[in-house]
Protein backbone atom coordinates (compact mmCIF):
# COMPACT_ATOMS: atom_id res chain seq x y z
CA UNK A 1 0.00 0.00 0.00
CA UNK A 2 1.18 3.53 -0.71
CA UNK A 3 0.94 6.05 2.26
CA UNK A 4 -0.49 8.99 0.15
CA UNK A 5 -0.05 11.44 3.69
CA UNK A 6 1.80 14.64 2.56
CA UNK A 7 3.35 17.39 4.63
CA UNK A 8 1.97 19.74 2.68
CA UNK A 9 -0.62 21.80 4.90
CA UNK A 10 1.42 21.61 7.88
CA UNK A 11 4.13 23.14 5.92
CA UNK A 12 1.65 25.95 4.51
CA UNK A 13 0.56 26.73 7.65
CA UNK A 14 3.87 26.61 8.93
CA UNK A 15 5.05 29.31 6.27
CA UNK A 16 2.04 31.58 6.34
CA UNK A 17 3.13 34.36 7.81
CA UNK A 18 5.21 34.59 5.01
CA UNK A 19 2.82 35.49 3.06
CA UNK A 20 0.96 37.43 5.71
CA UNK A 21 4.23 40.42 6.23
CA UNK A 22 4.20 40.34 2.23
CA UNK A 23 1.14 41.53 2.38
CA UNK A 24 1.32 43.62 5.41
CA UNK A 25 4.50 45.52 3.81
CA UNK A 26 2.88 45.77 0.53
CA UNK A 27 -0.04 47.99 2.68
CA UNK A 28 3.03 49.92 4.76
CA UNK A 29 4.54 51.01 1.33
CA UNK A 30 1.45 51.82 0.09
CA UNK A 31 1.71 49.68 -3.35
CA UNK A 32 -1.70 49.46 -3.49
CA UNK A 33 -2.65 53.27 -2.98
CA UNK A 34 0.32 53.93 -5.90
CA UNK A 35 -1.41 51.60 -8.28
CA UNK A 36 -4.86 52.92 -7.59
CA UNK A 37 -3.61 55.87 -9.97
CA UNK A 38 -2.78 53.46 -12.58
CA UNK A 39 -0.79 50.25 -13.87
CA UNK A 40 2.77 50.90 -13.68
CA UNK A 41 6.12 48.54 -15.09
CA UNK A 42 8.39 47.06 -12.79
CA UNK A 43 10.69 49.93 -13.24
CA UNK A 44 8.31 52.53 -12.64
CA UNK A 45 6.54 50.46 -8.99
CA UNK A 46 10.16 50.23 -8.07
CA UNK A 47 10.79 54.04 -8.02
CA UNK A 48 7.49 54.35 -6.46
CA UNK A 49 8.03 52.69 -3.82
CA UNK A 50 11.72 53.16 -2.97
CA UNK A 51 12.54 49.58 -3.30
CA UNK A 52 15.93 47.83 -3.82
CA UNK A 53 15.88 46.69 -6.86
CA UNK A 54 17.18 43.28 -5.80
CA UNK A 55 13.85 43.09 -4.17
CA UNK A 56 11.34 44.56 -6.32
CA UNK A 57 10.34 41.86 -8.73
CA UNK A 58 10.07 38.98 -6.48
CA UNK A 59 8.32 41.11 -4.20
CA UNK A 60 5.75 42.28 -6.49
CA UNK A 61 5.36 38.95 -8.32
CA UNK A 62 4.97 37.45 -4.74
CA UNK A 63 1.97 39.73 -4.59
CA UNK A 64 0.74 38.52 -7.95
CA UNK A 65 0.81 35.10 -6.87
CA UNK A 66 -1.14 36.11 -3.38
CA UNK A 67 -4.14 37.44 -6.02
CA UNK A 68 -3.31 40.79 -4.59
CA UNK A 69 -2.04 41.95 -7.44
CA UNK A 70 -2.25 41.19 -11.61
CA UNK A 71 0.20 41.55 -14.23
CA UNK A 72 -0.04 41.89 -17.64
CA UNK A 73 2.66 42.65 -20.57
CA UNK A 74 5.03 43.68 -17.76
CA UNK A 75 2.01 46.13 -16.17
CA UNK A 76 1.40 46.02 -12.47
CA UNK A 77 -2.17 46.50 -11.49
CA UNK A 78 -4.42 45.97 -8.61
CA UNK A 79 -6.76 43.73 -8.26
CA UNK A 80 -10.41 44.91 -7.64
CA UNK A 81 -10.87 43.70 -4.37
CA UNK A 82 -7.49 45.69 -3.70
CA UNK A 83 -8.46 48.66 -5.50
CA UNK A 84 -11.25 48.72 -3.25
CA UNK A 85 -10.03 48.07 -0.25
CA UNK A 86 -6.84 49.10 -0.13
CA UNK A 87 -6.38 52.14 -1.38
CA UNK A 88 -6.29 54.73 1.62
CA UNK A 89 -7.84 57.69 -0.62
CA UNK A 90 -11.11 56.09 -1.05
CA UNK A 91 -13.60 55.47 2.05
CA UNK A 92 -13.89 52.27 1.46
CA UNK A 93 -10.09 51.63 3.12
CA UNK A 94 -10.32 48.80 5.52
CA UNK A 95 -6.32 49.06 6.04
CA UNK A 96 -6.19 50.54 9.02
CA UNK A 97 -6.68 47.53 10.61
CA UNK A 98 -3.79 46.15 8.77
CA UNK A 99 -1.71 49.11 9.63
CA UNK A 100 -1.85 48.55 13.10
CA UNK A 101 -1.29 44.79 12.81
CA UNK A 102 1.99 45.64 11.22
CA UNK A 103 3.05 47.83 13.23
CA UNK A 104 1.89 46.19 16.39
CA UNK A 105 0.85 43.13 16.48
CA UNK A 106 2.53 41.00 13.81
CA UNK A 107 6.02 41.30 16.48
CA UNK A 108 3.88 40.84 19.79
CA UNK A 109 2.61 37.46 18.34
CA UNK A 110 5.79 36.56 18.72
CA UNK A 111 5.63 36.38 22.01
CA UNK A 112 2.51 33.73 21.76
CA UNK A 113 4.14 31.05 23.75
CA UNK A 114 4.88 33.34 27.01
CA UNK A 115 1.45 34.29 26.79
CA UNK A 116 -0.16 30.89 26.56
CA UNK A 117 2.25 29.77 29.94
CA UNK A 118 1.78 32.66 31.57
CA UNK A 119 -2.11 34.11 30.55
CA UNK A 120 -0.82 37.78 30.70
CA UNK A 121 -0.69 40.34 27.67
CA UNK A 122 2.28 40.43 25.85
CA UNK A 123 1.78 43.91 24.39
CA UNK A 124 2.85 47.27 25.35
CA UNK A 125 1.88 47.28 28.59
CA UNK A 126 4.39 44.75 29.69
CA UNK A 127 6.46 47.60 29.90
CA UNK A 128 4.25 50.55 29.90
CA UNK A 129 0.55 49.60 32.01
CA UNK A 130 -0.72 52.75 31.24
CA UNK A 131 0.01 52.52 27.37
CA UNK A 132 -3.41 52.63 26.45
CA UNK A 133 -4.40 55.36 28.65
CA UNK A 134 -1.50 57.69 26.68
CA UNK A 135 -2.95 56.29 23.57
CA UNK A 136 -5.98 58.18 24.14
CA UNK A 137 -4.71 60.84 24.71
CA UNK A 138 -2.17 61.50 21.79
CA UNK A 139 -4.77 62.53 19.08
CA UNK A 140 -2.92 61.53 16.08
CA UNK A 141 -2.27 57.69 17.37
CA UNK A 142 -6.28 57.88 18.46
CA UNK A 143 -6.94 58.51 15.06
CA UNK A 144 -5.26 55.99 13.75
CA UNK A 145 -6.52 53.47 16.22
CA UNK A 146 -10.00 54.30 15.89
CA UNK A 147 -9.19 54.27 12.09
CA UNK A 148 -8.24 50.34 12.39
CA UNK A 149 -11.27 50.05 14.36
CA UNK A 150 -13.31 51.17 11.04
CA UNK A 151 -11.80 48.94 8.96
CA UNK A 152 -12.26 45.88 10.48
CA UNK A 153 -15.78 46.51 11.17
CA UNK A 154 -17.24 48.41 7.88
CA UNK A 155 -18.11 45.08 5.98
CA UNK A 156 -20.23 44.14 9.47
CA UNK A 157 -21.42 46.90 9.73
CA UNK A 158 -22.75 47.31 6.40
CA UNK A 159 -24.39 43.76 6.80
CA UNK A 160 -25.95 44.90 9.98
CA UNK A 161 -27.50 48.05 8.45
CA UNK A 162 -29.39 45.43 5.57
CA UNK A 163 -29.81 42.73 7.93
CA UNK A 164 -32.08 43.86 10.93
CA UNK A 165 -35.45 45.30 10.80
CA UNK A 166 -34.47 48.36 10.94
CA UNK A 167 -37.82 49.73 10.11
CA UNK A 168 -39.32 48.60 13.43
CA UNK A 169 -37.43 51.30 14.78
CA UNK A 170 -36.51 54.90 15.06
CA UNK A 171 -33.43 55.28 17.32
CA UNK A 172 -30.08 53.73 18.12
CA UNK A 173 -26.79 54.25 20.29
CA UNK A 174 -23.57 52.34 19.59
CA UNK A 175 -21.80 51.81 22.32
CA UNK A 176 -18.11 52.42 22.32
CA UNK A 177 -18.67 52.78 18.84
CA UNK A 178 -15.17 54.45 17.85
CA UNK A 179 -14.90 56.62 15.42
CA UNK A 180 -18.42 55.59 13.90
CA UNK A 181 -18.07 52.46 11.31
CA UNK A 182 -21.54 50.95 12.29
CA UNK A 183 -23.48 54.09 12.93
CA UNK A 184 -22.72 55.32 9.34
CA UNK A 185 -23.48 52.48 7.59
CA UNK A 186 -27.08 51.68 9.24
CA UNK A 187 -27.87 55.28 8.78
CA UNK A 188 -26.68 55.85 5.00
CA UNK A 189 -28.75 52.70 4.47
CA UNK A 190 -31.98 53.93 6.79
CA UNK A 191 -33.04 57.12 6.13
CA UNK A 192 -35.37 57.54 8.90
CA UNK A 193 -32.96 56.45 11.99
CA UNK A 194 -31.68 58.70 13.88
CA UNK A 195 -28.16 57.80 16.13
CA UNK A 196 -25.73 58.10 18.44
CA UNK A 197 -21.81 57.18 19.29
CA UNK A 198 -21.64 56.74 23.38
CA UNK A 199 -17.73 56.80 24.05
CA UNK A 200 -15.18 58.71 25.85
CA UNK A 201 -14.74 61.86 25.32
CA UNK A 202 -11.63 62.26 23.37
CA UNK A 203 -12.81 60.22 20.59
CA UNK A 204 -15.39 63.20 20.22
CA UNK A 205 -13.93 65.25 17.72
CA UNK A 206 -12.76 62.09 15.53
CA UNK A 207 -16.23 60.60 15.32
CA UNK A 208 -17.90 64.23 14.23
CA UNK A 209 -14.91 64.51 11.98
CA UNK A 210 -16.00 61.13 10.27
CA UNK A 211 -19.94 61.66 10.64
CA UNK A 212 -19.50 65.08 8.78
CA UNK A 213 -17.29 63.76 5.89
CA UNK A 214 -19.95 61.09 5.13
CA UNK A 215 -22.51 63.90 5.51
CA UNK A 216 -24.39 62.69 8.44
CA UNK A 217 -24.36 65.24 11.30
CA UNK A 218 -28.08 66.17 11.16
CA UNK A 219 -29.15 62.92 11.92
CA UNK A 220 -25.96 61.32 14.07
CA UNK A 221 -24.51 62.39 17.13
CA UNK A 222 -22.17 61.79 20.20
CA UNK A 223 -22.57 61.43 23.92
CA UNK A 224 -19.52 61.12 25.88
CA UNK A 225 -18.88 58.59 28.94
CA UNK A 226 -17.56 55.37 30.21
CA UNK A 227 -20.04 52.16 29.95
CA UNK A 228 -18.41 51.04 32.97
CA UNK A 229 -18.98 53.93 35.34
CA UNK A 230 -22.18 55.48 33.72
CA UNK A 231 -25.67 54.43 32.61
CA UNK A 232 -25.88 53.31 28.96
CA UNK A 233 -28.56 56.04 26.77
CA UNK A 234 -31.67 55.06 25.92
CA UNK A 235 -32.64 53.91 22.89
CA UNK A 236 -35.22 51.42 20.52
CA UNK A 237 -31.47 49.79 19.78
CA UNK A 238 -28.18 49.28 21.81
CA UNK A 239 -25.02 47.89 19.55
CA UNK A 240 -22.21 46.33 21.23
CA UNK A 241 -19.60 45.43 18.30
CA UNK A 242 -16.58 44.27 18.93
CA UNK A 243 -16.52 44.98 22.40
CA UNK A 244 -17.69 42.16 24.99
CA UNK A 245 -14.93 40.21 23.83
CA UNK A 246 -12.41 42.83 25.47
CA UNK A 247 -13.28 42.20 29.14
CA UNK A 248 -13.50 39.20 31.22
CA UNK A 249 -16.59 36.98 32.23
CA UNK A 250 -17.43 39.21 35.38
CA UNK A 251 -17.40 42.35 32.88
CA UNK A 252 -19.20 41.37 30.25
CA UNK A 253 -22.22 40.39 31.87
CA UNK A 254 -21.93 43.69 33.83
CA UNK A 255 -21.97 45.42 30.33
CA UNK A 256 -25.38 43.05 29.24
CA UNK A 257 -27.10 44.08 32.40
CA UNK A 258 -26.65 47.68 31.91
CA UNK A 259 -27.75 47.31 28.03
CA UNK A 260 -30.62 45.12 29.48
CA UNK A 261 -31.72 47.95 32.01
CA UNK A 262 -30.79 50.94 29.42
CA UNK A 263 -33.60 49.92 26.88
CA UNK A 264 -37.21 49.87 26.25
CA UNK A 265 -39.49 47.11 26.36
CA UNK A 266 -39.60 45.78 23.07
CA UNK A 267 -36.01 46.88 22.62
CA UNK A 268 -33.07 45.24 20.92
CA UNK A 269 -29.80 44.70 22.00
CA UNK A 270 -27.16 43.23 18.68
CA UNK A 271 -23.80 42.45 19.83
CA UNK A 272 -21.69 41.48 17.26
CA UNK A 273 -18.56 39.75 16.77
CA UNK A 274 -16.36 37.12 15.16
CA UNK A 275 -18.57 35.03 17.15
CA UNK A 276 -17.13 31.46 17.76
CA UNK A 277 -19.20 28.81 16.03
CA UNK A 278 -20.78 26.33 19.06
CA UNK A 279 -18.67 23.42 18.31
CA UNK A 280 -15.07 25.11 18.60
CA UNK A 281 -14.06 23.84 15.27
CA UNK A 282 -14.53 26.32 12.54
CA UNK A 283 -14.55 29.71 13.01
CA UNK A 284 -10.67 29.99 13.25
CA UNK A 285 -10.52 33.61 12.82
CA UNK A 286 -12.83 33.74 15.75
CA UNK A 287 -11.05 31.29 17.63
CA UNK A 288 -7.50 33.14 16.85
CA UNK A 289 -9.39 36.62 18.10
CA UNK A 290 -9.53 34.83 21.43
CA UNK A 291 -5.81 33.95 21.47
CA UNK A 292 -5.23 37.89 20.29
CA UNK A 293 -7.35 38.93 23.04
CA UNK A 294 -5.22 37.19 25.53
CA UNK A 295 -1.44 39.35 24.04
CA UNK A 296 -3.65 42.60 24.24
CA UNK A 297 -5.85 42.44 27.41
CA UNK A 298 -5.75 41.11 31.31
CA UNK A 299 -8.62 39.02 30.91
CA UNK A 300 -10.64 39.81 27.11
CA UNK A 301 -11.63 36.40 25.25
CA UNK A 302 -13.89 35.67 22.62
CA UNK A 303 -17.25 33.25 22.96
CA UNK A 304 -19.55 30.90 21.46
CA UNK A 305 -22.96 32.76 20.57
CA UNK A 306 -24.20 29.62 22.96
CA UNK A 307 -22.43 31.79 25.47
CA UNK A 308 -23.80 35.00 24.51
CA UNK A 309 -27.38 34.18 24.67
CA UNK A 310 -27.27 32.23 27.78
CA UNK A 311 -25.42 35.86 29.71
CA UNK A 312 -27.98 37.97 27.75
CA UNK A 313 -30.97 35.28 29.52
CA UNK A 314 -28.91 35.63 32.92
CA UNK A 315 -29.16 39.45 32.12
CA UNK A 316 -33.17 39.42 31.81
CA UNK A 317 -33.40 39.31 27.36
CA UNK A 318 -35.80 36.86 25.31
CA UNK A 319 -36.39 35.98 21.97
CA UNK A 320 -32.90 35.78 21.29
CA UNK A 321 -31.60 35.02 17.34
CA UNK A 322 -28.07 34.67 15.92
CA UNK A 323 -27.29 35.47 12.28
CA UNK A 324 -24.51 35.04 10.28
CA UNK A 325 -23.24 38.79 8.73
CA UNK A 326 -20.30 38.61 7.04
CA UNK A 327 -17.05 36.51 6.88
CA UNK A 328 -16.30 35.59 10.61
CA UNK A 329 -18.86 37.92 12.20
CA UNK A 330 -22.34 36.77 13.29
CA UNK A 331 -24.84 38.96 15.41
CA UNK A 332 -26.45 37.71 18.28
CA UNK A 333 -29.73 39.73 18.54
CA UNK A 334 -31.81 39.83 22.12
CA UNK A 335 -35.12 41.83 22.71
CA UNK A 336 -36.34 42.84 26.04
């Protein structure tokens, strides 16, 4: 009999983050933002981007074979999804999210192993504790946090705003909703809603910044606080995205009580996230959230929406749903 076993995934997955920094510095140099102009020759992308030429054509070809980029008769050229997505003068720029991973993250996952022996971040604050606290409060490297925090939640959010019945209602408040991915999206797609961003106060000026560019002002706006030491604001619908999964068990169903009290009857609570699937065995992305929630926070992991709906009963919801929205995301949906 011939054993027909290969190595051949374990080596992939050995090797991906290969192809993951390719990427990541193809986003850093801003190939894709350079090509959203037009196709240029290897010569010309080379200048562009201040490569060595040593370097250039394997690196660009590399991209090629990724399906980041196409070539043809010796033109580079984005691909649409990367014309779309990654070119940081159109709106539609989710790499912000990849920025920071770059910057930040890729090198603290390399610290993985400490962090699975140990259960203690491996970020920043391993030498700084209150690194996130002077993050807030340098404008510029708010911005670009908050900025991440839009890109990896526009394509949610955008599912959100077609997915839920909106039309049942009239009002909504996202809470710690950054600098205003989801409450842009469900209004551009609901004309009637009218919303609000519930954060601290410093990310103020960058959510009005973003709610005026996308021409939304009249019908958006922003109450500063803390969900931890203040009530929550009223409204028909509360949105928690991307935010449960920060805090630990205690904390979280803190933050579903207070939702739970803040609302109507009749009102809806979605919390969203890269919800693991019940079963623990396919929602990697989900699952590999959880282990990035353990380098960046004291106690933040990411659940099952079994888990979610049985806190949100605890915390006094019924008729509770989950949908699927959007690559790893699903929204679990609870109404008082």
């Amino acid at each position: 009999m011939t054993d027909t076993r290969s190595p051949e995934k374990i080596l992939q997955l050995g090797t991906a983050f290969w192809a993951s920094k390719t990427m990541l510095s193809a986003v850093e140099l801003g190939v894709f933002s350079i090509l959203a102009k037009g196709p240029q020759n290897l010569d010309e992308l080379t200048r562009a981007t201040k490569l060595h030429t040593r370097s250039a054509r394997d690196f660009f070809d590399t991209l090629v074979s990724l399906h980041m980029l196409e070539r043809d008769g010796g033109q580079y050229r984005n691909t649409p999804e990367a014309d779309l997505f990654l070119d940081r003068a159109k709106p539609s720029y989710v790499g912000g999210i990849l920025e920071m991973m770059n910057a930040r993250l890729y090198g603290f996952w390399g610290e993985l192993t400490t962090a699975l022996k140990t259960g203690l971040p491996q970020n920043e604050t391993k030498s700084d504790p209150d690194m996130f606290e002077k993050l807030y409060n340098d404008p510029n490297k708010l911005k670009l946090f908050l900025k991440a925090m839009t890109g990896i939640s526009t394509g949610t959010a955008i599912a959100i705003a077609h997915k839920f019945p909106w039309a049942k209602h009239r009002t909504f408040a996202d809470v710690g909703g950054a600098q205003g991915a989801a409450s842009v999206q469900i209004a551009m797609a609901n004309k009637h809603l009218t919303g609000m961003n519930f954060d601290l106060a410093v990310v103020g000026p960058i959510y009005n910044e973003f709610v005026q560019s996308m021409g939304l002002s009249d019908r958006l706006s922003f109450r500063p606080g803390n969900f931890f030491n203040e009530q929550l604001p009223t409204a028909d619908v509360l949105i928690m995205g991307h935010i449960l999964h920060d805090w630990d068990l205690e904390q979280k169903k803190l933050l579903l009580k207070k939702a739970y009290d803040a609302l109507p009857k009749g009102g809806a609570l979605i919390v969203y996230e890269a919800l693991i699937d019940d079963d623990r065995r396919t929602n990697t992305f989900g699952l590999l959230m959880s282990l990035n929630m353990l380098i960046e926070t004291k106690g933040g992991y990411d659940y099952t929406g079994a888990d979610c709906m049985g806190w949100m009963k605890e915390a006094g919801f019924s008729d509770m749903r989950m949908e699927h929205l959007v690559g790893p995301d699903s929204m679990v949906v609870g109404i008082k």
